[in-house]
C-alpha atoms as a PDB file:
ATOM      1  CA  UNK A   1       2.188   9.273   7.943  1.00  0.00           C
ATOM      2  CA  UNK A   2       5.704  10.422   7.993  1.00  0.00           C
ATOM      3  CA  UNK A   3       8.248   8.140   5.646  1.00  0.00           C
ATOM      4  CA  UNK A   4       9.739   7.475   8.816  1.00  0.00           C
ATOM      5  CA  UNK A   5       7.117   5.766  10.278  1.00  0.00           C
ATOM      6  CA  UNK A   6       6.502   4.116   6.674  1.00  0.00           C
ATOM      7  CA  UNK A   7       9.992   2.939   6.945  1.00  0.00           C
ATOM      8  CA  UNK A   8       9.779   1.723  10.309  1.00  0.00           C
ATOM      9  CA  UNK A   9       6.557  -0.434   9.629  1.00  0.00           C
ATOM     10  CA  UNK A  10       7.969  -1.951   6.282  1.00  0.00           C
ATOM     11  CA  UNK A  11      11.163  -2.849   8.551  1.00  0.00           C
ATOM     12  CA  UNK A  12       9.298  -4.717  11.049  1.00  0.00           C
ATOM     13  CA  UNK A  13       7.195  -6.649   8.430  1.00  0.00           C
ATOM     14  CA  UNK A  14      10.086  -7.393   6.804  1.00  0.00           C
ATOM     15  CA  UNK A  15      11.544  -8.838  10.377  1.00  0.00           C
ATOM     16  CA  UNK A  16       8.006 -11.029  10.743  1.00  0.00           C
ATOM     17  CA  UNK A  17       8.222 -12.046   6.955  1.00  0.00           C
ATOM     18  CA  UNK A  18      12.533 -12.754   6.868  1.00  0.00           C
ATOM     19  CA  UNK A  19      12.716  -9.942   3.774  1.00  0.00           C
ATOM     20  CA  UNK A  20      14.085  -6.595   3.634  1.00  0.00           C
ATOM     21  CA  UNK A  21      12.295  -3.703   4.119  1.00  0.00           C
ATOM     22  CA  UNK A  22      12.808  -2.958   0.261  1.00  0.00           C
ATOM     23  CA  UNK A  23      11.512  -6.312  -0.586  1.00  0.00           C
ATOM     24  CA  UNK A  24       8.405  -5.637   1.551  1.00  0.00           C
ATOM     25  CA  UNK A  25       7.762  -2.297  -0.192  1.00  0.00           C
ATOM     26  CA  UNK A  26       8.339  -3.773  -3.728  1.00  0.00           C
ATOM     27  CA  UNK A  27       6.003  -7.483  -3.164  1.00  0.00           C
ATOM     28  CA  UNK A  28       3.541  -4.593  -1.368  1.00  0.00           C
ATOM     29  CA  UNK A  29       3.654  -2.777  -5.130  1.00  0.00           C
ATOM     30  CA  UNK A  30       3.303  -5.416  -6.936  1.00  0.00           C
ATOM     31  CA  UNK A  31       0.122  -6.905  -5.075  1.00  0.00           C
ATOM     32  CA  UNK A  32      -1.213  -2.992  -5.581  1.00  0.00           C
ATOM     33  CA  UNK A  33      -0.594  -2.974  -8.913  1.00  0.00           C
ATOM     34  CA  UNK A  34      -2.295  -5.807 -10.041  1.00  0.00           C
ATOM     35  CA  UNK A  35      -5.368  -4.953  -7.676  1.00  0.00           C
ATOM     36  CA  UNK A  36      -5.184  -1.406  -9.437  1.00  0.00           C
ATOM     37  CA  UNK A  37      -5.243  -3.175 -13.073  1.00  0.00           C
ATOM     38  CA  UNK A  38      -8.137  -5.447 -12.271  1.00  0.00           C
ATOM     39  CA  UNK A  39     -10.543  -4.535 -15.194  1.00  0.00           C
ATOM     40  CA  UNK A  40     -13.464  -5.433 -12.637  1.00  0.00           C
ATOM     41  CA  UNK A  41     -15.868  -2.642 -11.974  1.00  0.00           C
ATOM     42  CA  UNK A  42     -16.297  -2.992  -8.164  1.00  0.00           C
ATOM     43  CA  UNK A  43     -12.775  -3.616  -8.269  1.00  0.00           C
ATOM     44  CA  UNK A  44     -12.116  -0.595  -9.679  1.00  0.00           C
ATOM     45  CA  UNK A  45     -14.788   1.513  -8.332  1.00  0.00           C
ATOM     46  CA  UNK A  46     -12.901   0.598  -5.044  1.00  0.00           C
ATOM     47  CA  UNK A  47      -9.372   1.976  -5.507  1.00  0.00           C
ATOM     48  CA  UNK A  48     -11.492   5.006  -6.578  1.00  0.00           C
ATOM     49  CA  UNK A  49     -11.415   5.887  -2.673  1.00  0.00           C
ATOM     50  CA  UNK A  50      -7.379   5.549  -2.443  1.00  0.00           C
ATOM     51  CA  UNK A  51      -5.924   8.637  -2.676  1.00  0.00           C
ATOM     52  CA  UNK A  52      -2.877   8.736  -4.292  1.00  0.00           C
ATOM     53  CA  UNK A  53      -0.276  11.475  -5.906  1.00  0.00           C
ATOM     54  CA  UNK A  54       0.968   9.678  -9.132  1.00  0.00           C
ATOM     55  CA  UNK A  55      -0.229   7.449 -11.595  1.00  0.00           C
ATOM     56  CA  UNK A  56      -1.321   4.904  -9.224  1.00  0.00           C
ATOM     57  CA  UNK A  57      -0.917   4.425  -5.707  1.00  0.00           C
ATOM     58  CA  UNK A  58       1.875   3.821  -3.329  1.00  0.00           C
ATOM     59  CA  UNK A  59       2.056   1.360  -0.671  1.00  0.00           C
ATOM     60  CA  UNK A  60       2.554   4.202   1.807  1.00  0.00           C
ATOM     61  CA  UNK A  61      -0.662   6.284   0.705  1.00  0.00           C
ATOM     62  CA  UNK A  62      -2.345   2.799   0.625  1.00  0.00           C
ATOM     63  CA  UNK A  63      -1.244   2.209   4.498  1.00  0.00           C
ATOM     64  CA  UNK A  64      -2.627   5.152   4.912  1.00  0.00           C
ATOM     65  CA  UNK A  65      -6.007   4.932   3.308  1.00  0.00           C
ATOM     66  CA  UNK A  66      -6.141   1.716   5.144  1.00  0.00           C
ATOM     67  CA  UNK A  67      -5.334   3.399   8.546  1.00  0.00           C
ATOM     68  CA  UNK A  68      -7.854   6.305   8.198  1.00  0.00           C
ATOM     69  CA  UNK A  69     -10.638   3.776   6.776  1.00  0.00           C
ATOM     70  CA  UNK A  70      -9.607   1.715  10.077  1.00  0.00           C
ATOM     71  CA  UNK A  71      -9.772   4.439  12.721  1.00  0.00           C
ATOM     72  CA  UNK A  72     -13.619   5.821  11.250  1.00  0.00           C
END
C-alpha cells in the first residue's frame, strides 16, 4: 500500500472519528503497541504473522497485514 493511500485512509478515519489524521496514526500506535507488549503467548504468537520493518510494527504494515489476511 502506497503512503498515499495510507494517508488517505487515516484522513478519512480521522473525518468519521473528529481527529486528525496524525492523531489517528498515533491512538492506532499506541493500541499496536500495547497488543505487541502483551506477554501472552497466543498473543504473541499472533503478531508473529505481522510483518513489519523495524522494531515493531507500524500501523501502515498492520493495515496491510490486515488487508491481505482479509482478501485470502
Amino acid at each position: 500500500m502506497e503512503r498515499f493511500m495510507f494517508k488517505k485512509i487515516m484522513q478519512a478515519v480521522g473525518e468519521v472519528e473528529g481527529l486528525s489524521a496524525e492523531e489517528i496514526e498515533r491512538e492506532m500506535q499506541i493500541a499496536i503497541d500495547s497488543g505487541f507488549d502483551n506477554p501472552d503467548e497466543k498473543i504473541r504468537k499472533e503478531w508473529t504473522k505481522v510483518p513489519f520493518k523495524g522494531e515493531r510494527p507500524t500501523p501502515q504494515e498492520v493495515i496491510e497485514y490486515l488487508y491481505s489476511a482479509q482478501k485470502m
